[in-house]
PDB file of N, CA and C in Angstrom:
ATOM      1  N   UNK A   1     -48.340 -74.346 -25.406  1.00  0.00           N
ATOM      2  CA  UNK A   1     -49.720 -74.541 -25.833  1.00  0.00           C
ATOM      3  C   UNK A   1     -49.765 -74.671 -27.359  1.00  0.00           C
ATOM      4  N   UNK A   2     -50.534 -75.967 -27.586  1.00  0.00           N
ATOM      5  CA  UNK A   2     -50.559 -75.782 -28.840  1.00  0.00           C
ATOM      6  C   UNK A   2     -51.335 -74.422 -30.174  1.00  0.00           C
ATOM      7  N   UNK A   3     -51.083 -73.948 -30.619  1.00  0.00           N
ATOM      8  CA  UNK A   3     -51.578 -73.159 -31.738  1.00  0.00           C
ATOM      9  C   UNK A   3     -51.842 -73.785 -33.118  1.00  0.00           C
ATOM     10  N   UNK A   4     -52.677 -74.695 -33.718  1.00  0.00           N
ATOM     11  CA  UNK A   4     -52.955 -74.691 -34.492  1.00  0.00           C
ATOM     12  C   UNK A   4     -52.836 -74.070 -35.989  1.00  0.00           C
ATOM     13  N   UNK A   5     -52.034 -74.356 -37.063  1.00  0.00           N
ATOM     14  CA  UNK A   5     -52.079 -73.437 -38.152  1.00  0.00           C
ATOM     15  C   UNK A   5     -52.921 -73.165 -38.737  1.00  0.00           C
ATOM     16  N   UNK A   6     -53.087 -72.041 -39.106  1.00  0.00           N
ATOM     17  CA  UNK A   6     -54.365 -71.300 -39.561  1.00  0.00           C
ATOM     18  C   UNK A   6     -54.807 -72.433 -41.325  1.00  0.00           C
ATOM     19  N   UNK A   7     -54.044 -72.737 -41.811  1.00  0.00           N
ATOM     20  CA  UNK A   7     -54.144 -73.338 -42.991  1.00  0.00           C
ATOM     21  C   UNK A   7     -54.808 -74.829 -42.791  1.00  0.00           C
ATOM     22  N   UNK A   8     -54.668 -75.144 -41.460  1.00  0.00           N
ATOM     23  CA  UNK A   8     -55.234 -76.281 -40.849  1.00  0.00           C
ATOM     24  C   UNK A   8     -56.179 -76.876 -40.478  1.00  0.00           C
ATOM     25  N   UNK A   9     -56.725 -75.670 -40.034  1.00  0.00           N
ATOM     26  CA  UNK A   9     -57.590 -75.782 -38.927  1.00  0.00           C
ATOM     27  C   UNK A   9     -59.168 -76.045 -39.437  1.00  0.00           C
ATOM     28  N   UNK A  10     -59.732 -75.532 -41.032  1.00  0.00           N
ATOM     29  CA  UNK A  10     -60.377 -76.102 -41.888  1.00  0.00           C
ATOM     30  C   UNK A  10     -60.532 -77.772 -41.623  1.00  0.00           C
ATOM     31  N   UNK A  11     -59.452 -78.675 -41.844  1.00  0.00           N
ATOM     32  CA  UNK A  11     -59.083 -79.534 -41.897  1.00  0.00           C
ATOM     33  C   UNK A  11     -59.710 -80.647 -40.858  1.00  0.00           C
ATOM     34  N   UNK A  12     -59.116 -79.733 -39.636  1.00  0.00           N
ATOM     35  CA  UNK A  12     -59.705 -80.469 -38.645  1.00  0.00           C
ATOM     36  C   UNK A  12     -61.346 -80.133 -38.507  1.00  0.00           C
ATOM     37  N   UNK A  13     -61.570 -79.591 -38.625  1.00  0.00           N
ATOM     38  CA  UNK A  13     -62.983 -79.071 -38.030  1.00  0.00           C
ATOM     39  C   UNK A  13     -63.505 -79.978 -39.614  1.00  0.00           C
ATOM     40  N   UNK A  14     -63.367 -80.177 -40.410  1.00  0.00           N
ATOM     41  CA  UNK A  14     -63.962 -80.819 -41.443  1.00  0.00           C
ATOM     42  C   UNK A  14     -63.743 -82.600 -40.179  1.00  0.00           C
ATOM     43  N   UNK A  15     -62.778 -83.067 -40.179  1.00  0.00           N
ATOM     44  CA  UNK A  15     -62.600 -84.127 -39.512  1.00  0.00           C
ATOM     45  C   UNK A  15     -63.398 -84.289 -38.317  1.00  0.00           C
ATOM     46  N   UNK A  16     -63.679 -83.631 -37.617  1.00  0.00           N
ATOM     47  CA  UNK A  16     -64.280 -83.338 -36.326  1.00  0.00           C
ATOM     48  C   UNK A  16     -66.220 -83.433 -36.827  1.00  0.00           C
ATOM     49  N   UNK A  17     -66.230 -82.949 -37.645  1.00  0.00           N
ATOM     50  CA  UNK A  17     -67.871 -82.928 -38.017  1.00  0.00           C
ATOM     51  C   UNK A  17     -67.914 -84.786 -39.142  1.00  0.00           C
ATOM     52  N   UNK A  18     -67.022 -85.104 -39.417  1.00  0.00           N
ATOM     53  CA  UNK A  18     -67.759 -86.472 -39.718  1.00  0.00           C
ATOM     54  C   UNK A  18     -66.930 -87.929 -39.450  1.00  0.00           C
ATOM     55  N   UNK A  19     -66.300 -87.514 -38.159  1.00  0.00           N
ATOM     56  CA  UNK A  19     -65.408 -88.916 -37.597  1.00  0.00           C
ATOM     57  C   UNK A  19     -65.562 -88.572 -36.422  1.00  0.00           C
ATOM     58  N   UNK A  20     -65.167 -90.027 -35.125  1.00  0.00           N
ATOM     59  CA  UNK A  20     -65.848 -90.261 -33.930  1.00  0.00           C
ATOM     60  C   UNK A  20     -64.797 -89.152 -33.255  1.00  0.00           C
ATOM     61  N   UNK A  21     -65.307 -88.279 -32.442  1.00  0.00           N
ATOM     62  CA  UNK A  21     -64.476 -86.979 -31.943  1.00  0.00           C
ATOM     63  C   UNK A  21     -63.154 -87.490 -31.007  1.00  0.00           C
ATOM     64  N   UNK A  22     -62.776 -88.783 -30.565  1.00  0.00           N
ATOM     65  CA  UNK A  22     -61.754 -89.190 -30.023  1.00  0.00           C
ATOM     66  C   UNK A  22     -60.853 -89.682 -30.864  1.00  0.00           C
ATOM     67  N   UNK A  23     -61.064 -90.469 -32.045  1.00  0.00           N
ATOM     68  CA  UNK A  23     -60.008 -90.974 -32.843  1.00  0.00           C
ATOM     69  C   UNK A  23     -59.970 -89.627 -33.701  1.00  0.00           C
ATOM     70  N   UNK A  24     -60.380 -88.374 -33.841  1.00  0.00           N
ATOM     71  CA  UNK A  24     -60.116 -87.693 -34.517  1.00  0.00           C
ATOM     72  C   UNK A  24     -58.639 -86.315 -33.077  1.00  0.00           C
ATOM     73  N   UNK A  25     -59.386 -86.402 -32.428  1.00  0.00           N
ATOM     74  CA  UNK A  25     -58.477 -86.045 -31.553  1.00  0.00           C
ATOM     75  C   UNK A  25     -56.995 -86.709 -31.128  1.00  0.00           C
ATOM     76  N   UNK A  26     -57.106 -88.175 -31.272  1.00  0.00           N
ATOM     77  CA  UNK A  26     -56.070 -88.783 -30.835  1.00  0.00           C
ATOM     78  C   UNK A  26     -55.383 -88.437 -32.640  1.00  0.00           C
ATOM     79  N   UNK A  27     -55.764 -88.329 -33.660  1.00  0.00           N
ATOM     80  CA  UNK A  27     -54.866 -88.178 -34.473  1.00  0.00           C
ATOM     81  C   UNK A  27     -54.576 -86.779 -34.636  1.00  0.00           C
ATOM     82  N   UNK A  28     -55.031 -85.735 -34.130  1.00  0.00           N
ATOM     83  CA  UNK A  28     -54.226 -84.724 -33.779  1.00  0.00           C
ATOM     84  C   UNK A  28     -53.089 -84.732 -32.614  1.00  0.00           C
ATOM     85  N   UNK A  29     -53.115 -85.835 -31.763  1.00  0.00           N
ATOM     86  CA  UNK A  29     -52.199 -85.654 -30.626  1.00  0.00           C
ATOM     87  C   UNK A  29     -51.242 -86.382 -31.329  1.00  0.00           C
ATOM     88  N   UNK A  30     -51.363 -87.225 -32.172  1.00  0.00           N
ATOM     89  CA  UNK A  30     -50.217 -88.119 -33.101  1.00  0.00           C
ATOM     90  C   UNK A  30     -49.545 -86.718 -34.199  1.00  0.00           C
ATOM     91  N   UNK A  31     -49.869 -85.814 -34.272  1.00  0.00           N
ATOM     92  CA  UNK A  31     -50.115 -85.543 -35.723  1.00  0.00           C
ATOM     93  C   UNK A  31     -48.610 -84.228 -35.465  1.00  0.00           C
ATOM     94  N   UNK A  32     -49.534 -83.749 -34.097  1.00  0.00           N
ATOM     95  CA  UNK A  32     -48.750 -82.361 -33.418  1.00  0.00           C
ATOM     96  C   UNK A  32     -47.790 -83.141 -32.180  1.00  0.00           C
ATOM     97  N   UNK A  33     -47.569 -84.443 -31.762  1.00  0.00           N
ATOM     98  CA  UNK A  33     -46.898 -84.781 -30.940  1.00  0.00           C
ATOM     99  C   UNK A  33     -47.182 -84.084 -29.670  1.00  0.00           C
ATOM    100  N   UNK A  34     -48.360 -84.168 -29.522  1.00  0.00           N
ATOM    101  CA  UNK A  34     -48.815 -83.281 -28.351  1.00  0.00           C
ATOM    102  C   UNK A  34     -49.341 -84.283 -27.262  1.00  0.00           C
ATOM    103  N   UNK A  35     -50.044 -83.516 -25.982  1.00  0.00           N
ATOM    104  CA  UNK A  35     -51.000 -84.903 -25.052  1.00  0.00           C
ATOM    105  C   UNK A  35     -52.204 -83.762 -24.793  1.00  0.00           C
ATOM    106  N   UNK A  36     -53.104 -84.365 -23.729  1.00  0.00           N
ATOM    107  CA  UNK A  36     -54.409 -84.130 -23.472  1.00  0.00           C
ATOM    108  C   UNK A  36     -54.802 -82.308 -23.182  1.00  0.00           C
ATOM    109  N   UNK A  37     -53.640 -81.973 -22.647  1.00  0.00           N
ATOM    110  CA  UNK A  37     -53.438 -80.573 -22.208  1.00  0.00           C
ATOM    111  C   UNK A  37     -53.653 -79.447 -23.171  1.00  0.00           C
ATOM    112  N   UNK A  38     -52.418 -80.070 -24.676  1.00  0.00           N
ATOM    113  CA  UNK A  38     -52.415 -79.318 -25.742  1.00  0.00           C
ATOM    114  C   UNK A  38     -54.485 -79.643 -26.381  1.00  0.00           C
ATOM    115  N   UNK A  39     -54.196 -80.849 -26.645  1.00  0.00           N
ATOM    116  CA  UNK A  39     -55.501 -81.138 -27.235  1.00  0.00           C
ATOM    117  C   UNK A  39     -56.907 -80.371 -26.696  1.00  0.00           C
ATOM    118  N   UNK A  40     -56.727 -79.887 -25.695  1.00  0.00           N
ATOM    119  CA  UNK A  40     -58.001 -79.670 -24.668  1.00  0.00           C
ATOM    120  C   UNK A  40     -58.212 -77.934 -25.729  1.00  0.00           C
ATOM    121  N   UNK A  41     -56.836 -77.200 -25.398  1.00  0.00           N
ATOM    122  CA  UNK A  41     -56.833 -75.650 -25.884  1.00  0.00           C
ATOM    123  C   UNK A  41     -56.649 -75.686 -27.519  1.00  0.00           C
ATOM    124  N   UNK A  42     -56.658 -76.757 -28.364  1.00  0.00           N
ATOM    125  CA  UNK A  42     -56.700 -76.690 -29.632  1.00  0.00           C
ATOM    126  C   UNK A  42     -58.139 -76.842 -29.857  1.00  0.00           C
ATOM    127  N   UNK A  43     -59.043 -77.999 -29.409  1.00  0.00           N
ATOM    128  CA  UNK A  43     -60.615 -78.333 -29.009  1.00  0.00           C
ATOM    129  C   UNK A  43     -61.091 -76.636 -29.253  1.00  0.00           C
ATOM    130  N   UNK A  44     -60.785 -75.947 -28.172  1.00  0.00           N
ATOM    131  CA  UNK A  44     -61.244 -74.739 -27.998  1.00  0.00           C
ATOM    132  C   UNK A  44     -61.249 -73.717 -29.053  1.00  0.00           C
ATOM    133  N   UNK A  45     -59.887 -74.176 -29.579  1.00  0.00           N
ATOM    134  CA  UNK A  45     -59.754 -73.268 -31.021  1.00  0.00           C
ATOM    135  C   UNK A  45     -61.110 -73.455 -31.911  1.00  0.00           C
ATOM    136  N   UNK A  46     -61.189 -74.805 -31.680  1.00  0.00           N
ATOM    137  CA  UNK A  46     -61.859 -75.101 -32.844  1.00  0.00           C
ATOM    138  C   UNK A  46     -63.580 -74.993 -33.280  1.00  0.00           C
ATOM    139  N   UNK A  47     -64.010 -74.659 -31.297  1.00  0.00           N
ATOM    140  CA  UNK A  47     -65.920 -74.728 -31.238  1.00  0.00           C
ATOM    141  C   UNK A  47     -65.870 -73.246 -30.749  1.00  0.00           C
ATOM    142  N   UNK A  48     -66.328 -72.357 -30.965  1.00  0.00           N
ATOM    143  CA  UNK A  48     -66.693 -71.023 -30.652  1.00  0.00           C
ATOM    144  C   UNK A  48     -67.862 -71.191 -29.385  1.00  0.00           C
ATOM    145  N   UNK A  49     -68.404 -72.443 -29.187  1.00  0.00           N
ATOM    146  CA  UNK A  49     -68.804 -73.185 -28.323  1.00  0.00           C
ATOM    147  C   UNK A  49     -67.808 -73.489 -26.860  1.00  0.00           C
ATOM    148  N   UNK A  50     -66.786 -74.078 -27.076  1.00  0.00           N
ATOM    149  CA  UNK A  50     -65.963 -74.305 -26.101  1.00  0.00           C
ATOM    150  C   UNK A  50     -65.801 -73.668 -24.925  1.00  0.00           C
ATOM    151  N   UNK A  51     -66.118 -73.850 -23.400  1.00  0.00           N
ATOM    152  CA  UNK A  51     -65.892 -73.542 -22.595  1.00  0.00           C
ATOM    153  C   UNK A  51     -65.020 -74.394 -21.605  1.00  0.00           C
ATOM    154  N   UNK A  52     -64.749 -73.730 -20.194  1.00  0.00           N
ATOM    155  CA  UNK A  52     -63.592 -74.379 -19.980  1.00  0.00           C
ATOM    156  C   UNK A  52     -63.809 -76.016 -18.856  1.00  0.00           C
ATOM    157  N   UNK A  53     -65.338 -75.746 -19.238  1.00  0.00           N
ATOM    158  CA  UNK A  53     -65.433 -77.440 -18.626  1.00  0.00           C
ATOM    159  C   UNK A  53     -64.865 -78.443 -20.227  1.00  0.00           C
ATOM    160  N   UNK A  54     -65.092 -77.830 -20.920  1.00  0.00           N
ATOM    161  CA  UNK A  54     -65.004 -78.626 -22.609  1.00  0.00           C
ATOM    162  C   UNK A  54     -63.348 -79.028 -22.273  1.00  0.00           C
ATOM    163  N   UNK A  55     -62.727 -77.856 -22.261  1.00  0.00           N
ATOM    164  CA  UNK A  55     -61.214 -78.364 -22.207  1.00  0.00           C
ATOM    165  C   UNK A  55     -61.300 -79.008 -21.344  1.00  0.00           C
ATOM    166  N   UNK A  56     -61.620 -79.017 -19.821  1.00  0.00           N
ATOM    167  CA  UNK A  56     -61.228 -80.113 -18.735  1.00  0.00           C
ATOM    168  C   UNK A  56     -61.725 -81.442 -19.063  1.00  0.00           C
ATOM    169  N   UNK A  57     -62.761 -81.440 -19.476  1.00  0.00           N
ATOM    170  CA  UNK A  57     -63.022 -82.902 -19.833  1.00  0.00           C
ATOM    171  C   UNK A  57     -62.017 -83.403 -20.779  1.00  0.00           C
ATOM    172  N   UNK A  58     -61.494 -82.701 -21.933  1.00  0.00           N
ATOM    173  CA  UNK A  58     -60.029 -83.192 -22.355  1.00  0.00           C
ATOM    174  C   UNK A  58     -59.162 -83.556 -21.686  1.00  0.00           C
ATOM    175  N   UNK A  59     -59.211 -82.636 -21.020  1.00  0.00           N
ATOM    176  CA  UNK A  59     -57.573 -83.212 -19.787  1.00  0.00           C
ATOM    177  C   UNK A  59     -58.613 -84.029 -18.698  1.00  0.00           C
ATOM    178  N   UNK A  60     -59.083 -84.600 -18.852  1.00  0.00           N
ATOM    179  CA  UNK A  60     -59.591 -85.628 -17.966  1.00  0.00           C
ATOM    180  C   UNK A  60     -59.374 -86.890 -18.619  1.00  0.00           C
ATOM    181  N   UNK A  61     -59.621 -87.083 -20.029  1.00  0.00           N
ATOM    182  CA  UNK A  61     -60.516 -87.943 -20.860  1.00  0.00           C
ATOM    183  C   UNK A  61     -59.082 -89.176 -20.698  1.00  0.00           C
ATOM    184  N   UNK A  62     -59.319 -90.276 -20.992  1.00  0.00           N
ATOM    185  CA  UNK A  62     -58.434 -91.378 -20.883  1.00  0.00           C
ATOM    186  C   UNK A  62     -57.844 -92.328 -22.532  1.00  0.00           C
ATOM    187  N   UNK A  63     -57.302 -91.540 -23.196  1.00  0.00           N
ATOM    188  CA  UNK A  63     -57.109 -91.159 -24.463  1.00  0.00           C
ATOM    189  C   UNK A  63     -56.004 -92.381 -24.343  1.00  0.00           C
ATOM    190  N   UNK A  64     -55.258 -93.082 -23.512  1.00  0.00           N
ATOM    191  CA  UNK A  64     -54.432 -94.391 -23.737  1.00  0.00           C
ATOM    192  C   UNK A  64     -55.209 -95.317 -23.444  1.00  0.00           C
ATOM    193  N   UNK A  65     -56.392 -95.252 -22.825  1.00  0.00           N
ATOM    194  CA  UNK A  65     -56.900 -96.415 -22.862  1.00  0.00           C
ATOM    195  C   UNK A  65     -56.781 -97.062 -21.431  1.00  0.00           C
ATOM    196  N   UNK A  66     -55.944 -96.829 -20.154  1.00  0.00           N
ATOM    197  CA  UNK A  66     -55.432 -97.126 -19.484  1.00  0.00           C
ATOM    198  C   UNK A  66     -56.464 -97.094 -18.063  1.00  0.00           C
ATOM    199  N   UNK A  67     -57.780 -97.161 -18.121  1.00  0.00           N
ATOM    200  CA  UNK A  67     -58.723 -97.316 -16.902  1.00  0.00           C
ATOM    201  C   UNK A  67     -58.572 -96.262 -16.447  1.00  0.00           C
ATOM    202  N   UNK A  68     -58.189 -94.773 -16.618  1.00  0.00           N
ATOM    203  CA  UNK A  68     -58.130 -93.982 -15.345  1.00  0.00           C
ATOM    204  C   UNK A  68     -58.764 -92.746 -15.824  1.00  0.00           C
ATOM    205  N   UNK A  69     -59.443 -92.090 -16.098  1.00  0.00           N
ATOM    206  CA  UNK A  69     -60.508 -90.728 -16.751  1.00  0.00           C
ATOM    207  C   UNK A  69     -61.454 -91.150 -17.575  1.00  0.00           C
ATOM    208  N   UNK A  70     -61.791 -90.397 -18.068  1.00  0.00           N
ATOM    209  CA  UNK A  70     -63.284 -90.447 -18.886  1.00  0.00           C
ATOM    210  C   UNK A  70     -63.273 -91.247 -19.835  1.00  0.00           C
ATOM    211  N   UNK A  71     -63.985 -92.108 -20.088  1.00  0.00           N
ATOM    212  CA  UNK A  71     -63.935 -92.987 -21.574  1.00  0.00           C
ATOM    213  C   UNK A  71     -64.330 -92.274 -23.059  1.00  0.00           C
ATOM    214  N   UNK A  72     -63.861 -92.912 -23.659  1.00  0.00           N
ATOM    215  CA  UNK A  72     -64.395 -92.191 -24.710  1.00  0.00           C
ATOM    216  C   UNK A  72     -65.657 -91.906 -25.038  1.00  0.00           C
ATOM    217  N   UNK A  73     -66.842 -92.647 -24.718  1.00  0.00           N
ATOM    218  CA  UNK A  73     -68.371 -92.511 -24.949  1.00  0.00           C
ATOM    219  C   UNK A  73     -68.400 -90.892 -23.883  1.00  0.00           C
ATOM    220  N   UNK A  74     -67.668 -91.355 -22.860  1.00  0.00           N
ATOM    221  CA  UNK A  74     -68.480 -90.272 -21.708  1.00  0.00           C
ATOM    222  C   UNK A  74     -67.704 -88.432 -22.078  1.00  0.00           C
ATOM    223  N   UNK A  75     -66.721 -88.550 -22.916  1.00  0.00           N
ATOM    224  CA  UNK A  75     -66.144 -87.523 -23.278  1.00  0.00           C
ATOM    225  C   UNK A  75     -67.115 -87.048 -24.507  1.00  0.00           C
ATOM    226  N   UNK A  76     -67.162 -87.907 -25.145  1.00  0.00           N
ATOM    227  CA  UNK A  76     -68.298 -87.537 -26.131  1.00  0.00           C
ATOM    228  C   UNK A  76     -69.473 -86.514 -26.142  1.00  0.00           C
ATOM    229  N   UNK A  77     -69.730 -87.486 -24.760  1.00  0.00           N
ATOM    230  CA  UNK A  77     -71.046 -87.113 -23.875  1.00  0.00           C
ATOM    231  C   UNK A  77     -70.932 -85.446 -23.385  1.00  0.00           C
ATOM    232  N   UNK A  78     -69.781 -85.412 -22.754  1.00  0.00           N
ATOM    233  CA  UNK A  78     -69.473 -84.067 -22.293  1.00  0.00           C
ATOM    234  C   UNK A  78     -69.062 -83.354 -23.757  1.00  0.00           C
ATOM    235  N   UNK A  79     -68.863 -83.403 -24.608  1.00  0.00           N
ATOM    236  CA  UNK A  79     -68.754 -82.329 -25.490  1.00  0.00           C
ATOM    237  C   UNK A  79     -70.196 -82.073 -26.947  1.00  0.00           C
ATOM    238  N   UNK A  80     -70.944 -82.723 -26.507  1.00  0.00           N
ATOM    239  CA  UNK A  80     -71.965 -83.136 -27.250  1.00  0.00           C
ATOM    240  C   UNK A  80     -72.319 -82.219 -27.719  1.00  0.00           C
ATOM    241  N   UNK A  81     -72.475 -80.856 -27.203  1.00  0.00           N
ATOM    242  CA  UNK A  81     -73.031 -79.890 -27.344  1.00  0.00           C
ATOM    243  C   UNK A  81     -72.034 -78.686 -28.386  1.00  0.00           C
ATOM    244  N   UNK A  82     -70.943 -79.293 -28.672  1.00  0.00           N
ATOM    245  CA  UNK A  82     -69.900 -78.225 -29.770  1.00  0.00           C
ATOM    246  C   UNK A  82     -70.312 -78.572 -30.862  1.00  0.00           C
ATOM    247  N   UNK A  83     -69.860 -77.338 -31.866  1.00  0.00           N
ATOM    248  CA  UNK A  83     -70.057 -77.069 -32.654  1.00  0.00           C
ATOM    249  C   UNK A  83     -68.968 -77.059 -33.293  1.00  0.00           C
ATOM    250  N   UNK A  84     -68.466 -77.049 -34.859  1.00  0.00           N
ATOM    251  CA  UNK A  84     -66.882 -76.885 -35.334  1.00  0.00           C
ATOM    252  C   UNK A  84     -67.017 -76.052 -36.583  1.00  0.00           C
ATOM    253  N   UNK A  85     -66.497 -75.221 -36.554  1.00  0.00           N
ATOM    254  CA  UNK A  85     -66.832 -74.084 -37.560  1.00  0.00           C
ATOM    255  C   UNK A  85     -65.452 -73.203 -37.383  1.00  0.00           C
ATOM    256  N   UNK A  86     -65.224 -72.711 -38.438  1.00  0.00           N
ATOM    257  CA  UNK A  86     -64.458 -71.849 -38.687  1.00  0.00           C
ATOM    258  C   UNK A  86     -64.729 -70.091 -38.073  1.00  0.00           C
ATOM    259  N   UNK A  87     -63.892 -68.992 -37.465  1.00  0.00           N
ATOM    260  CA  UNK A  87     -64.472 -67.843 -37.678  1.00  0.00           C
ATOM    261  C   UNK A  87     -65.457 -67.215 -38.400  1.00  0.00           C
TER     262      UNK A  87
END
């Protein structure tokens, strides 16, 4: 599972509040060499909001592009409601 570094995680949550929440995610899965699984429980790190439909819609979401889970609008859709903030 991914863990996030604490020195980081600023970073993202700055990224997350003013870029489209999938290309900001897919450059964490580039970033940590991770896939949808890791991404879903880092998500979580990151909204004090996050519950565990939030992660499943991660591991649902269709992040290659490849016709088969959630598109990116509709992942959106399902996380609409997070927040990104630090402790």
């Amino acid at each position: 599972m991914l863990q996030l570094p604490e020195g980081e995680r600023s970073r993202w949550i700055d990224l997350l509040r003013g870029n489209p929440l999938p290309d900001v995610l897919r450059q964490m899965a580039a970033t940590y060499a991770v896939g949808r699984h890791d991404l879903g429980f880092a998500l979580a790190d990151l909204s004090p909001d996050a519950m565990t439909q939030h992660v499943q819609a991660v591991w649902m979401w269709d992040s290659e592009g490849n016709g088969r889970g959630l598109t990116d609008h509709q992942l959106v859709e399902e996380l609409a409601s997070l927040r990104f903030q630090l402790d």
